[in-house]
C-alpha atoms as a PDB file:
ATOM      1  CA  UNK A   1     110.599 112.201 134.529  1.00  0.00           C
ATOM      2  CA  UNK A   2     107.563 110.749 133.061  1.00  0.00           C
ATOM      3  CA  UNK A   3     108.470 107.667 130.148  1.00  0.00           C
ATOM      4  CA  UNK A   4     106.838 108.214 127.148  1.00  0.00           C
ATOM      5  CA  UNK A   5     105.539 105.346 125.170  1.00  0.00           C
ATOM      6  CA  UNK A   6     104.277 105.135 121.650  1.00  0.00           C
ATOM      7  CA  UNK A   7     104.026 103.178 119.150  1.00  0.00           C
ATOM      8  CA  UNK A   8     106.510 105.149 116.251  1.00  0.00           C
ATOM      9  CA  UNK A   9     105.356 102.687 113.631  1.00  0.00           C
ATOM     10  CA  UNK A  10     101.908 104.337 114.111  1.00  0.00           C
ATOM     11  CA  UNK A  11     102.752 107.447 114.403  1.00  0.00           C
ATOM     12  CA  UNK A  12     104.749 107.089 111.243  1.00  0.00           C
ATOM     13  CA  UNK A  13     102.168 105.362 109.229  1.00  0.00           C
ATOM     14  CA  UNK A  14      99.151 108.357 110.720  1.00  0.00           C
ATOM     15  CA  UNK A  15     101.594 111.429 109.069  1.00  0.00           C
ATOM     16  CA  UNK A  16     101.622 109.272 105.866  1.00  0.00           C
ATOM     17  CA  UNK A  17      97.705 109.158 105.773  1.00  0.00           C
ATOM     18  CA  UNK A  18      97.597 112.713 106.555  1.00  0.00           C
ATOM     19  CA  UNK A  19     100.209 113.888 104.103  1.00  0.00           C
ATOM     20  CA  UNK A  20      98.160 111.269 101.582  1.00  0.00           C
ATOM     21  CA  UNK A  21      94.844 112.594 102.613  1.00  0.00           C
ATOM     22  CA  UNK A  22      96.074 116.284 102.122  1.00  0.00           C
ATOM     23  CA  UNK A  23      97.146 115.163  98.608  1.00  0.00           C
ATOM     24  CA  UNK A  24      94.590 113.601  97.305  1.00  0.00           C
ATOM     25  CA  UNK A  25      92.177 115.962  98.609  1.00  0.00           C
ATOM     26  CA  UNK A  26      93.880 119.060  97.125  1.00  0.00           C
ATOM     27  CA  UNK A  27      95.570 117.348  93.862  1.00  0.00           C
ATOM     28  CA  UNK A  28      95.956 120.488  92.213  1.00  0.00           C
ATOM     29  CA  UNK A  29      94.246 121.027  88.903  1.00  0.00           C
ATOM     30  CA  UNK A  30      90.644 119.513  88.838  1.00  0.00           C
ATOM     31  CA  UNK A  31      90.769 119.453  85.063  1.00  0.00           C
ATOM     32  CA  UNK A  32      94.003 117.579  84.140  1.00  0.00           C
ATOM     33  CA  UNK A  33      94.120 115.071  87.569  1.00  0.00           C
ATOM     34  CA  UNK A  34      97.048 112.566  87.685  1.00  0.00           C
ATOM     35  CA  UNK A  35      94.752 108.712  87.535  1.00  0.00           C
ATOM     36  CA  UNK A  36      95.829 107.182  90.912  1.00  0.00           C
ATOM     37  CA  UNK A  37      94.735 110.659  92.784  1.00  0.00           C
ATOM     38  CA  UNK A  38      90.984 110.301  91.683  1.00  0.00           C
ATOM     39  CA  UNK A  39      88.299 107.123  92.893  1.00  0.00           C
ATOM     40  CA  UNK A  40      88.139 104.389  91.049  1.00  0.00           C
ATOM     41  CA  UNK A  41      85.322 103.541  89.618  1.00  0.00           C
ATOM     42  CA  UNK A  42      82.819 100.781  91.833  1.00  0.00           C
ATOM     43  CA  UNK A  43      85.150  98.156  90.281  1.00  0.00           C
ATOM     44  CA  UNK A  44      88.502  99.476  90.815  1.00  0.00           C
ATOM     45  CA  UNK A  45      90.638 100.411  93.331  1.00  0.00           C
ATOM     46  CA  UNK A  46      93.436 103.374  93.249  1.00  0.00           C
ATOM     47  CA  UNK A  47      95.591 104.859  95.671  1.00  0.00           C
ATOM     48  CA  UNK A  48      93.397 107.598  96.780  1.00  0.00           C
ATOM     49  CA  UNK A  49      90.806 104.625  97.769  1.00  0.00           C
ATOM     50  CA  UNK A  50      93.182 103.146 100.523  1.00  0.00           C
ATOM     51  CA  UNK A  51      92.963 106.440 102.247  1.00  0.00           C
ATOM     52  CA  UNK A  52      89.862 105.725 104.131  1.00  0.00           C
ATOM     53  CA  UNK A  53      90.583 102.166 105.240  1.00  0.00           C
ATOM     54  CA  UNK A  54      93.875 103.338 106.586  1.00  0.00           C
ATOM     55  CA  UNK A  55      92.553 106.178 109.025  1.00  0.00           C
ATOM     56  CA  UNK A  56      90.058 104.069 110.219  1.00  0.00           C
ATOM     57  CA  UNK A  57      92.660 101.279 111.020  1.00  0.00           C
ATOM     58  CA  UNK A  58      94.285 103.494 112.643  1.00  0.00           C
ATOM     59  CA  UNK A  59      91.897 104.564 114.454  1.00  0.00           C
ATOM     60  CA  UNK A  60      91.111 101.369 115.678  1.00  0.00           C
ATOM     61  CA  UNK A  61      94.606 100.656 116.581  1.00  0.00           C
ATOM     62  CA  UNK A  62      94.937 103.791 118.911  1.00  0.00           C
ATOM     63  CA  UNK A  63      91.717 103.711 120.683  1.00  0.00           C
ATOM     64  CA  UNK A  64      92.977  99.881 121.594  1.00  0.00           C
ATOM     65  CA  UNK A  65      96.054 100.845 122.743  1.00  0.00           C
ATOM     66  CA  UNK A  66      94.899 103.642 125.059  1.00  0.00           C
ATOM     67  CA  UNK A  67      91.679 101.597 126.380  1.00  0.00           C
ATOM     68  CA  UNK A  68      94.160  98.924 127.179  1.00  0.00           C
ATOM     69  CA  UNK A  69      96.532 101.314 128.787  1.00  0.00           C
ATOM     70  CA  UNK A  70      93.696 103.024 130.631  1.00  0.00           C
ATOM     71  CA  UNK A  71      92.588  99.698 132.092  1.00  0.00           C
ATOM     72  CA  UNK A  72      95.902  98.719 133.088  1.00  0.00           C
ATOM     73  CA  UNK A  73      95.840 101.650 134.782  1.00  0.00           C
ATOM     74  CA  UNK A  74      93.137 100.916 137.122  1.00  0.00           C
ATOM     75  CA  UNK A  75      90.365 103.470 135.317  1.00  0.00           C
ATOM     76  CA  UNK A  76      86.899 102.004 135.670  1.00  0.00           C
ATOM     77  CA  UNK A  77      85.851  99.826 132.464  1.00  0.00           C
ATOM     78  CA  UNK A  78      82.038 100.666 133.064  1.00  0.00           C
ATOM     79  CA  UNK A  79      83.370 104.948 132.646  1.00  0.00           C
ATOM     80  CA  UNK A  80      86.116 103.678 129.374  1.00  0.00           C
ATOM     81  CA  UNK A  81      82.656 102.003 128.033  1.00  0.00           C
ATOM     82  CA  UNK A  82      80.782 105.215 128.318  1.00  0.00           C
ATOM     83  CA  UNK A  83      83.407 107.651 127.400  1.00  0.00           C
ATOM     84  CA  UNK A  84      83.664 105.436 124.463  1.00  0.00           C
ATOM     85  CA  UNK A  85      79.885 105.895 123.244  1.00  0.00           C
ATOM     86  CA  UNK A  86      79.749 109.300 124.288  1.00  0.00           C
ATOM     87  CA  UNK A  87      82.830 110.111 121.719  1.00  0.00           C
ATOM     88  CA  UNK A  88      81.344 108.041 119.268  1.00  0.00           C
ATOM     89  CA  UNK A  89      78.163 110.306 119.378  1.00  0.00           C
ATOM     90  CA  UNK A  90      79.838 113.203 119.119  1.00  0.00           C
ATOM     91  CA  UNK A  91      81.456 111.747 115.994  1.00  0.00           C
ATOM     92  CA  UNK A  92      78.159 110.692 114.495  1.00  0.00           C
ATOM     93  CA  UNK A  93      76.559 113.980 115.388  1.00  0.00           C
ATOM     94  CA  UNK A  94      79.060 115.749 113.293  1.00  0.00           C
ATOM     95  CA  UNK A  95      78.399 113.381 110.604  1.00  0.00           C
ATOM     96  CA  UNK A  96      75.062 114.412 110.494  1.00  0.00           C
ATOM     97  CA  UNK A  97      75.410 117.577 110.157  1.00  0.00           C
ATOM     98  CA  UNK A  98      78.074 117.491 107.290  1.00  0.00           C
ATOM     99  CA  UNK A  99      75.186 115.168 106.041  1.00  0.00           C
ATOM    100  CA  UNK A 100      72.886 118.247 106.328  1.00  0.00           C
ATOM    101  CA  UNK A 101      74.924 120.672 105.094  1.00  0.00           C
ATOM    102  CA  UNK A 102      75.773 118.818 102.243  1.00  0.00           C
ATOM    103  CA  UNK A 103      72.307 118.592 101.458  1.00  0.00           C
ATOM    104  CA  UNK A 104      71.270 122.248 102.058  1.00  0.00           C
ATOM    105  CA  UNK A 105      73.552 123.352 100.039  1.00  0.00           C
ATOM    106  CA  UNK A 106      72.589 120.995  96.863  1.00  0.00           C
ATOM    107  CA  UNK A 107      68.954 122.445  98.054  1.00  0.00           C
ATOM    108  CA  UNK A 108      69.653 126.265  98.657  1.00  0.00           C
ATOM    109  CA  UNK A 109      72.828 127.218  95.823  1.00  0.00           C
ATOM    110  CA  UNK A 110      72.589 125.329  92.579  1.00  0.00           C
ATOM    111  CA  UNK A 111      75.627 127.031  91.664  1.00  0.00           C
ATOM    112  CA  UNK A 112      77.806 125.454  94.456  1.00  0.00           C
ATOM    113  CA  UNK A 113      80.566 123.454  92.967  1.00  0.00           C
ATOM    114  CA  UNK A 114      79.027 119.841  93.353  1.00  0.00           C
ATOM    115  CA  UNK A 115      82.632 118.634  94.029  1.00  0.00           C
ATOM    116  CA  UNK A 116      82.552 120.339  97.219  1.00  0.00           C
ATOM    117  CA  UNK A 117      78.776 119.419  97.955  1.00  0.00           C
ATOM    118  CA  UNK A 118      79.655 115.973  97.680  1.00  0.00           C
ATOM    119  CA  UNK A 119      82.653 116.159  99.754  1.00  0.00           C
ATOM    120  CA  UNK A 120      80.739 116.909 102.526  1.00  0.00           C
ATOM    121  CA  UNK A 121      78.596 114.372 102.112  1.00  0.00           C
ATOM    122  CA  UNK A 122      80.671 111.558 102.177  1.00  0.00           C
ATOM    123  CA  UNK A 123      82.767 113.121 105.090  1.00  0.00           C
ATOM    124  CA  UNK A 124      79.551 112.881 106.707  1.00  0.00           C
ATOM    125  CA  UNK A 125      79.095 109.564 105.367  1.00  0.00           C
ATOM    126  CA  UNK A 126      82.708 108.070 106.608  1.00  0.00           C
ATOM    127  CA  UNK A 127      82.387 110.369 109.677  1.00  0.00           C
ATOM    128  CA  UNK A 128      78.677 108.311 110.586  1.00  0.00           C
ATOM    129  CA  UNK A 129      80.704 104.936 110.169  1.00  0.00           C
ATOM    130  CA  UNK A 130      83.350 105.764 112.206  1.00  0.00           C
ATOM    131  CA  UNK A 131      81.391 107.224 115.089  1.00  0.00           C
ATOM    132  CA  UNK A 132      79.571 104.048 115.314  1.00  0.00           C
ATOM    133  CA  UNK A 133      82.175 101.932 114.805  1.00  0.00           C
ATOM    134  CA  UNK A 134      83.498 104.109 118.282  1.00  0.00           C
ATOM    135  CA  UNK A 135      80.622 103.801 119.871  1.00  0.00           C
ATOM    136  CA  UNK A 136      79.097 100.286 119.131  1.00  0.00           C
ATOM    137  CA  UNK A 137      82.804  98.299 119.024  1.00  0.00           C
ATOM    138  CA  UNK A 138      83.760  99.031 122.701  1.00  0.00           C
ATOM    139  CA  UNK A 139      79.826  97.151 123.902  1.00  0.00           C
ATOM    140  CA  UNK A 140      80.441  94.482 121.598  1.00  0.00           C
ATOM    141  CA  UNK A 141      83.875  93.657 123.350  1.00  0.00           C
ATOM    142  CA  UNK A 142      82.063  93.871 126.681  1.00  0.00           C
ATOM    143  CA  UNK A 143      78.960  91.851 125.613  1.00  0.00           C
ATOM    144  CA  UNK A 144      81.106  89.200 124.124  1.00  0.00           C
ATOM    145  CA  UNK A 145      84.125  89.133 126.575  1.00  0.00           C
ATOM    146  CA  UNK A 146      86.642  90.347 124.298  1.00  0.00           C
ATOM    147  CA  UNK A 147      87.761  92.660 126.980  1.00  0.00           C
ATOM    148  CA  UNK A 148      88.533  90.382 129.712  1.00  0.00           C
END
């Protein structure tokens, strides 16, 4: 029987973010908003800002813990690097086209809700950041022998 191992801590702490993520993205009523589920302002911070940072650390987390379990595995570093761009591509091509959706729509129906206009385009936004951080991390590691 094959052993499962994972990290419960993680797994534990990624249902949090999604549960958070589900509730601060569908609070309820737009019009009377409880403070810590909206964005601060550029000086602030609330709950609902934490959101971000913690899906991308643990995004970072996991894709370290598989690499290194892949490699310990014997699977080819040179194919983990390009698996690793290719996936980050993907992610940034997505990006892009939330990006361009966003924008179409703010081009095409002036009476789209702008809420939902600009949801997409920081989706896009976090969605670019992420893919590169996916795709330019793993070469950095390489290049400076963080992998070895």
């Amino acid at each position: 029987m094959k052993q499962n191992h994972r990290l419960l801590s993680l797994d534990a702490f990624r249902g949090f973010t999604i549960a958070a993520m589900l509730l601060v993205n569908n609070p309820g009523d737009w019009g009377n908003l409880y403070a810590p589920l909206k964005h601060a302002p550029w000086d602030g911070w609330t709950f609902t800002d934490w959101i971000f940072p913690f899906f991308v650390f643990i995004s970072g987390i996991s894709m370290t813990l598989s690499l290194g379990r892949r490699a310990a595995l014997g699977d080819d570093k040179l194919h983990l690097l390009r698996q690793s761009v290719q996936r980050g591509a993907t992610i940034i091509a997505i990006g892009l086209l939330l990006l361009m959706a966003g924008y179409a729509l703010l081009a095409v129906s002036p009476d789209t809700p702008s809420q939902w206009v600009l949801i997409r385009v920081f989706v896009g936004f976090a969605l670019l950041f992420v893919g590169f951080a996916v795709a330019i991390l793993p070469i950095l590691s390489r290049l400076t022998g963080g992998d070895d």
